[in-house]
N, C-alpha and C. Protein backbone atom coordinates (compact mmCIF):
# COMPACT_ATOMS: atom_id res chain seq x y z
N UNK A 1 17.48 60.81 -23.35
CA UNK A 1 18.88 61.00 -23.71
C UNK A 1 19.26 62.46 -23.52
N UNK A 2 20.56 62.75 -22.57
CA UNK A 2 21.10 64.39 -22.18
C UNK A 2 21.41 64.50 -24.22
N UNK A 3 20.83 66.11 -23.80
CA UNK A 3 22.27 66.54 -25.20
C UNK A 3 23.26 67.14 -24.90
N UNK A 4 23.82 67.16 -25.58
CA UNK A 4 25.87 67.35 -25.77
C UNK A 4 25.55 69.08 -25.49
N UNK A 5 25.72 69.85 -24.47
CA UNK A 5 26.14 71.03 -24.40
C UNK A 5 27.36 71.64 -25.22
N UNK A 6 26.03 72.85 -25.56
CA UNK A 6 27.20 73.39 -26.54
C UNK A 6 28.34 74.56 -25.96
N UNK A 7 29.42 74.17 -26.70
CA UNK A 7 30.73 74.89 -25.96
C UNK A 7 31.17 76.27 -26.93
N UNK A 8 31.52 77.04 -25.62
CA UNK A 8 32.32 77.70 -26.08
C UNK A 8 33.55 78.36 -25.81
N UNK A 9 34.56 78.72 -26.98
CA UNK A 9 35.61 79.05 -26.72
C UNK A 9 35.44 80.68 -25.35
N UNK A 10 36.79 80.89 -25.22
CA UNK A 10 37.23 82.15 -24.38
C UNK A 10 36.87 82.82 -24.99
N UNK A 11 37.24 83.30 -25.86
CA UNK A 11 36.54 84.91 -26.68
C UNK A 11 35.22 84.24 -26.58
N UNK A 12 34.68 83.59 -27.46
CA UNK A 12 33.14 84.01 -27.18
C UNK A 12 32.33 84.12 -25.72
N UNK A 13 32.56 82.94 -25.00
CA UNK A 13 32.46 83.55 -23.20
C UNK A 13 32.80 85.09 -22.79
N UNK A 14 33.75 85.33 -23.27
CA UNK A 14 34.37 87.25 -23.04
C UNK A 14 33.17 87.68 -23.58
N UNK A 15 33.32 87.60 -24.83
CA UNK A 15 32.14 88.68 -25.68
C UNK A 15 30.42 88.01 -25.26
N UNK A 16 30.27 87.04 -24.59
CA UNK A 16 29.22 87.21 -24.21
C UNK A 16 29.02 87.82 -23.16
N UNK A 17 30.05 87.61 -22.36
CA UNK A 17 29.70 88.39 -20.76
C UNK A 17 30.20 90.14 -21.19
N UNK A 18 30.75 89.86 -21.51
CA UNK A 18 30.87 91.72 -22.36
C UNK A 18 32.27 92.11 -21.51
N UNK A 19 33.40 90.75 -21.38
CA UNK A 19 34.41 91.78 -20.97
C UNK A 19 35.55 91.34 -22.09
N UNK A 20 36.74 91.62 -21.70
CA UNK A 20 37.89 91.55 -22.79
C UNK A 20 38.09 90.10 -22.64
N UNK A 21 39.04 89.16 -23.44
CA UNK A 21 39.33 87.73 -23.46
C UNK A 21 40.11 87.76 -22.18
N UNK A 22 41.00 88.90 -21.77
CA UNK A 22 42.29 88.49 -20.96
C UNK A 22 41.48 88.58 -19.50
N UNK A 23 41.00 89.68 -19.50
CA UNK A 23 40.23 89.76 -18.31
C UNK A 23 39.67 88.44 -18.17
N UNK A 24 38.48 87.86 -18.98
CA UNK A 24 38.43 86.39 -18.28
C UNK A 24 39.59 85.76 -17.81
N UNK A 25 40.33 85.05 -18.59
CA UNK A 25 41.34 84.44 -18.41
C UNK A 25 41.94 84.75 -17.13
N UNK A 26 42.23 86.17 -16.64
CA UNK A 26 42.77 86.45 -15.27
C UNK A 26 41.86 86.19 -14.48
N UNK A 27 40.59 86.04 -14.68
CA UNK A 27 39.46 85.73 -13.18
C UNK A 27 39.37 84.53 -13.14
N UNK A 28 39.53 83.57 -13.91
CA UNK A 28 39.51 82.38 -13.89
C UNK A 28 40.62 81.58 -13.56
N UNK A 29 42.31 82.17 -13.96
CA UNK A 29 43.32 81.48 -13.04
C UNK A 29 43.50 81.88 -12.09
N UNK A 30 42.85 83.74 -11.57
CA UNK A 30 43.01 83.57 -10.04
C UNK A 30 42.19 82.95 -9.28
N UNK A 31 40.81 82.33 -9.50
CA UNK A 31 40.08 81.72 -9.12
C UNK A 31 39.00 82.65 -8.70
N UNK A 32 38.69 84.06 -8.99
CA UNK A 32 38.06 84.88 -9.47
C UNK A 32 36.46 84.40 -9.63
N UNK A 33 36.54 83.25 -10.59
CA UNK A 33 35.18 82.96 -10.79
C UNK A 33 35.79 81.43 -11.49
N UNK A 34 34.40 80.87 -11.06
CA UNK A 34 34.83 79.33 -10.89
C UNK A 34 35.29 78.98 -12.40
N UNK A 35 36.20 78.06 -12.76
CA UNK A 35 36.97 77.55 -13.97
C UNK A 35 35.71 76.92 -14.80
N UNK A 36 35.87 76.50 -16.25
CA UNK A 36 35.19 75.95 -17.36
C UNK A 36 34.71 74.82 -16.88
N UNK A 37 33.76 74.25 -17.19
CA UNK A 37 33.57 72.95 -17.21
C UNK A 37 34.50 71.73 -17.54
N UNK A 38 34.96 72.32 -18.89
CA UNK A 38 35.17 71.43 -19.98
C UNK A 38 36.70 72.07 -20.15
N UNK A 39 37.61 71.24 -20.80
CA UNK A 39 39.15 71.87 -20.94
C UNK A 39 39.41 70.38 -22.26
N UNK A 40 39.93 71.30 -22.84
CA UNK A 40 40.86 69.73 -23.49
C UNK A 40 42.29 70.66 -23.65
N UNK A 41 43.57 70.41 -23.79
CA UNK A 41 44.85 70.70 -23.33
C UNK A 41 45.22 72.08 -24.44
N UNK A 42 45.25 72.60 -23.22
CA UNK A 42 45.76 74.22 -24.12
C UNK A 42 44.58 75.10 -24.62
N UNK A 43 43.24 74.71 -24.34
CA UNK A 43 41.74 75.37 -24.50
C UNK A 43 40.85 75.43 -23.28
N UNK A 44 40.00 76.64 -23.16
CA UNK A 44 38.80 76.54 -22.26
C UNK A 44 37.56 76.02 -22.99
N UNK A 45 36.83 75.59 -22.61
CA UNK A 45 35.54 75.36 -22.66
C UNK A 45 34.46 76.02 -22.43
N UNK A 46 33.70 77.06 -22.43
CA UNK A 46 33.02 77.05 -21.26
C UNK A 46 30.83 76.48 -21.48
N UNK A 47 30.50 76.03 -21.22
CA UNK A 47 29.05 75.75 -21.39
C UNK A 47 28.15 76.92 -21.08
N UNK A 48 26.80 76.92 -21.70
CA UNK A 48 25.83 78.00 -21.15
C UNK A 48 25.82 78.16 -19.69
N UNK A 49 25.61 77.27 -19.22
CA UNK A 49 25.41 77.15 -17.40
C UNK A 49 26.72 77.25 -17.09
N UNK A 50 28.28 77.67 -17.41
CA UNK A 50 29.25 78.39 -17.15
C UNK A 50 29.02 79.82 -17.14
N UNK A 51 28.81 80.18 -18.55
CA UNK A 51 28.63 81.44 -18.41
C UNK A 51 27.48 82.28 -17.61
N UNK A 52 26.44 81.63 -17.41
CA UNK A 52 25.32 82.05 -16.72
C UNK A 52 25.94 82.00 -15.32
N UNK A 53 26.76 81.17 -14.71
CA UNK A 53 27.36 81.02 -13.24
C UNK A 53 28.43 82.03 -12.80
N UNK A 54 29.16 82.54 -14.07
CA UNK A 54 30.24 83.21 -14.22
C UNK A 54 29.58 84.93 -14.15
N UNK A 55 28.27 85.26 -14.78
CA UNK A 55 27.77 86.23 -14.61
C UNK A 55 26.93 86.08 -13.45
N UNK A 56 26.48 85.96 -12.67
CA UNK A 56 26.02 85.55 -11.56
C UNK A 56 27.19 85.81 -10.39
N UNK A 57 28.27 85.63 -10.67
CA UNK A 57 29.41 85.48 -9.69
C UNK A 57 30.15 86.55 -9.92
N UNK A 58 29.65 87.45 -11.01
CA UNK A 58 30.36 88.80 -11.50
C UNK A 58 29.71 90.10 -11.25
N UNK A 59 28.10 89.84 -10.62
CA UNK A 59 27.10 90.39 -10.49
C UNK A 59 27.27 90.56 -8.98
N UNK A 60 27.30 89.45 -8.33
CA UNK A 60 27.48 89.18 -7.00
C UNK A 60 28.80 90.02 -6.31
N UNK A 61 30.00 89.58 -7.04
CA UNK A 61 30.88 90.51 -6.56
C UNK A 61 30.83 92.16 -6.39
N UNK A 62 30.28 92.55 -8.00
CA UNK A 62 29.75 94.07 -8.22
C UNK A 62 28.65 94.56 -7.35
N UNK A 63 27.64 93.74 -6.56
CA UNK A 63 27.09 94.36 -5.57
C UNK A 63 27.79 93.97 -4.37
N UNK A 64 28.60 93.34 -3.61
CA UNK A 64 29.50 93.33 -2.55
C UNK A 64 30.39 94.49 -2.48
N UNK A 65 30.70 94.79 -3.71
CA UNK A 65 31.64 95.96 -3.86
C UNK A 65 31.11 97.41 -3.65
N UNK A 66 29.91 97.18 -4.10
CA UNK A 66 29.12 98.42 -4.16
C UNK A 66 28.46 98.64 -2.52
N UNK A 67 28.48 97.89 -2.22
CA UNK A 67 27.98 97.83 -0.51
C UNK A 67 29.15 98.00 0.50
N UNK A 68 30.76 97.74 0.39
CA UNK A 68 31.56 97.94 0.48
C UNK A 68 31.82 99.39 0.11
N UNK A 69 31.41 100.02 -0.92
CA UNK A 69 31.77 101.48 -0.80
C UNK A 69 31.11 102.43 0.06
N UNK A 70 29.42 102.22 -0.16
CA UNK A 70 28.42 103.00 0.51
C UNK A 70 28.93 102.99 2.41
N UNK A 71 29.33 100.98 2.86
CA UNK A 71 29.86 101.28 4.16
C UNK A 71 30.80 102.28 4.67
N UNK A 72 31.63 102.11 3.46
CA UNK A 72 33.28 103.22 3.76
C UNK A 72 32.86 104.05 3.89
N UNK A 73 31.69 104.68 3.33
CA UNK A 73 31.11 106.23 2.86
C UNK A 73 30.61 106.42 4.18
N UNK A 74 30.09 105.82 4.86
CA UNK A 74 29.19 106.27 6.08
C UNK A 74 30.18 106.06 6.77
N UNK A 75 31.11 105.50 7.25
CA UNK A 75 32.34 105.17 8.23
C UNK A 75 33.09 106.40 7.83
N UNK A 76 33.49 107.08 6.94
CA UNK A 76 34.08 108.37 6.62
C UNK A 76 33.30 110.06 6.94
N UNK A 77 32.03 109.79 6.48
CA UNK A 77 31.46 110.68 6.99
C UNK A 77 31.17 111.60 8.72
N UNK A 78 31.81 112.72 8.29
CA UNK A 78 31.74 113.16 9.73
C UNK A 78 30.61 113.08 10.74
N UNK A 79 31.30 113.16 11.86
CA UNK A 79 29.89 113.05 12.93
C UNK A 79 29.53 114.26 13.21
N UNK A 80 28.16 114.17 13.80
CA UNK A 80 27.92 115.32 14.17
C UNK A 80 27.98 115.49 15.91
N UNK A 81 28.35 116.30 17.01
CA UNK A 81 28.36 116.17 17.93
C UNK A 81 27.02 117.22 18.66
C-alpha cells in the first residue's frame, strides 16, 4: 500500500528552499520551475519530490547562469595580437 505524501503549503516550500513565498509563486506561474503536484482551488501543494525537483531546477539554472557569465567574460576579454 503507497502512503499519502505529505504536503506542503507555499510558505513552507519557500522556507524550505530558502527563498521568499512570492518569489516561488512568480517561478511557478511563469513556468520558471515546474508547478505543484497537488492544487485544490485557491492553494498550492507541493510534495517532497516537488520540492527536491524544484531545487534541482534552481540549482541547474544557477549553474547555466554561472557558465553564461564566465562565457561573456572570455568573449569580452581583450585579445591579444
Amino acid at each position: 500500500m503507497d502512503s499519502i505524501p505529505k504536503l506542503h503549503s507555499l510558505r513552507e516550500a519557500a522556507r524550505q528552499l530558502d527563498l521568499p513565498t512570492w518569489k516561488l509563486a512568480y517561478l511557478v506561474d511563469r513556468g520558471d520551475v515546474a508547478p505543484p503536484s497537488a492544487q485544490v482551488p485557491g492553494r498550492r501543494l507541493f510534495t517532497d519530490d516537488d520540492i527536491c525537483r524544484i531545487q534541482q531546477q534552481l540549482a541547474d539554472r544557477a549553474a547555466a547562469s554561472r557558465q553564461d557569465r564566465s562565457l561573456d567574460g572570455r568573449r569580452d576579454a581583450p585579445t591579444s595580437n
